[in-house]
C-alpha atoms as a PDB file:
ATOM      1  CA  UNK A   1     -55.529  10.138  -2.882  1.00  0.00           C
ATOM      2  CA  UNK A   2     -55.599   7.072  -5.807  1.00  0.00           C
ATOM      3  CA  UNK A   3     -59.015   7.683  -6.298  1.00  0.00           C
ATOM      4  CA  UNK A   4     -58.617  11.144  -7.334  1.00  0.00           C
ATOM      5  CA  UNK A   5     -55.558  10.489  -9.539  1.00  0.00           C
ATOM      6  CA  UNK A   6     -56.700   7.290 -10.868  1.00  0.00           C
ATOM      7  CA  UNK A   7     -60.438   8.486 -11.921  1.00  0.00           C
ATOM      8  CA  UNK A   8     -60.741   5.216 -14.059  1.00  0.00           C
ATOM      9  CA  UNK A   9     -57.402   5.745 -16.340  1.00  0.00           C
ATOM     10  CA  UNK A  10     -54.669   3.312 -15.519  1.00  0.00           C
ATOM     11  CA  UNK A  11     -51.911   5.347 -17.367  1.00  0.00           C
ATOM     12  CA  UNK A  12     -52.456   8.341 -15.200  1.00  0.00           C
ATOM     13  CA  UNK A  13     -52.225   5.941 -11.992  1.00  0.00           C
ATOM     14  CA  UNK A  14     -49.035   4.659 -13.644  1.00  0.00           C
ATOM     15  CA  UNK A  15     -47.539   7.778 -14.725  1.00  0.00           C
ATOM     16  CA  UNK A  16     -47.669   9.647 -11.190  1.00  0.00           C
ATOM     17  CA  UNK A  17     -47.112   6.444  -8.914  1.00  0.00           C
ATOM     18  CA  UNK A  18     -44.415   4.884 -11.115  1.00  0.00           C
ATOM     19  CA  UNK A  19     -40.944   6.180 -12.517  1.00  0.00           C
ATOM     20  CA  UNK A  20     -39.264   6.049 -15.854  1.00  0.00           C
ATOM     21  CA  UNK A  21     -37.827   2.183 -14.978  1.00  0.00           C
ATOM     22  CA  UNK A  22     -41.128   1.317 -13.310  1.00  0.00           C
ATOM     23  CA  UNK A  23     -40.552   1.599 -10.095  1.00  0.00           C
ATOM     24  CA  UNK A  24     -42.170   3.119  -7.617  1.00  0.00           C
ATOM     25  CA  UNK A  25     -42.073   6.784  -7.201  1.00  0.00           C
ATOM     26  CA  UNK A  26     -44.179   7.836  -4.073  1.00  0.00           C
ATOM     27  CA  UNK A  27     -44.346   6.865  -0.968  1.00  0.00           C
ATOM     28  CA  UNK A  28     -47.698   5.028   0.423  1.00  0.00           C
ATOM     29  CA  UNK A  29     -49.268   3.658   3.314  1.00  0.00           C
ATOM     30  CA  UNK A  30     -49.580   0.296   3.551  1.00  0.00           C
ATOM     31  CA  UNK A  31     -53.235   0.209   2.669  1.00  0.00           C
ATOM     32  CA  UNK A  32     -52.679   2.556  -0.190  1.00  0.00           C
ATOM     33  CA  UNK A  33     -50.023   0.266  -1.679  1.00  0.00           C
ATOM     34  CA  UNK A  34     -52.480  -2.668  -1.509  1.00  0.00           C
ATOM     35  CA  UNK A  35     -55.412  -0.694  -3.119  1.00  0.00           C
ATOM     36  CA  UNK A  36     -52.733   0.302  -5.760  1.00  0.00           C
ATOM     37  CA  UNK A  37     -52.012  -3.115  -6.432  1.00  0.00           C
ATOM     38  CA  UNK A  38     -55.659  -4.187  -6.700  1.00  0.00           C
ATOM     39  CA  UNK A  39     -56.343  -1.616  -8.759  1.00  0.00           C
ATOM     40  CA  UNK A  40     -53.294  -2.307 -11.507  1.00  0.00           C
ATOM     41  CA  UNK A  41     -53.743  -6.201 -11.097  1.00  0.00           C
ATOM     42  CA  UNK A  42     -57.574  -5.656 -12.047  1.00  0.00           C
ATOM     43  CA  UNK A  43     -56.383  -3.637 -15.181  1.00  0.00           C
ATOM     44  CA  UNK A  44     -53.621  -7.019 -15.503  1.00  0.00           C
ATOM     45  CA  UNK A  45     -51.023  -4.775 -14.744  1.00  0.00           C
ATOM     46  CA  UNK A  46     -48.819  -7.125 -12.205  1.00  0.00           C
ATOM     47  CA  UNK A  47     -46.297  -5.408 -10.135  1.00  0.00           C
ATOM     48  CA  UNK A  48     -43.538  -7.004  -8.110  1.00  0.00           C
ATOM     49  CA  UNK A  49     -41.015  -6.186  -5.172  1.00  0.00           C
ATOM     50  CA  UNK A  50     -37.645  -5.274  -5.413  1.00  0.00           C
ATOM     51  CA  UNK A  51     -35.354  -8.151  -3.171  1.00  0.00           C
ATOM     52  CA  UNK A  52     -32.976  -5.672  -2.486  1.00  0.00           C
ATOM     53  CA  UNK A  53     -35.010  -2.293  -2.010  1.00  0.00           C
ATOM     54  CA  UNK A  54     -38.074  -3.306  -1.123  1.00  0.00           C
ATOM     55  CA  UNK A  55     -40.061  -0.974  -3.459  1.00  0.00           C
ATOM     56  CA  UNK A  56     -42.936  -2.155  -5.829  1.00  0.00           C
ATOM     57  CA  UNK A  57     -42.530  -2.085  -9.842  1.00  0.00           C
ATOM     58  CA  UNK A  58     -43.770  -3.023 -12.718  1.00  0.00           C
ATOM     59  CA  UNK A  59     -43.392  -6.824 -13.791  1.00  0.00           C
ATOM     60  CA  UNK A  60     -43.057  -7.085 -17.576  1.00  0.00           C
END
C-alpha cells in the first residue's frame, strides 16, 4: 500500500498519510507505520507520537 502511493515522492506519502495539522490520517499496521517512518526519516522528515493520543505526526 506505501509503495504504491509513495512511488519515490515524499509529498504524496505526506499528503494522503498525514492531515492538515500533521497528524496522522490513516490507520496502519504496525509494520506499515514503521516502513512509513523509515521512509520519511530517510527523506529527514522526523515524525513523533502524540502523549495523549498515541498517533504519529509531523515534528517541526
Amino acid at each position: 500500500l506505501i509503495d504504491s502511493i509513495f512511488k519515490g515522492n515524499v509529498d504524496t506519502l505526506l499528503s494522503h498519510f498525514f492531515d492538515d495539522n500533521g497528524f496522522i490520517a490513516f490507520e496502519l499496521s504496525y509494520d506499515e507505520e514503521k516502513y512509513l517512518i523509515d521512509i520519511l526519516y530517510r527523506n529527514k522528515i522526523l515524525v513523533n507520537v502524540a502523549c495523549e493520543s498515541g498517533y504519529l505526526y509531523i515534528d517541526n
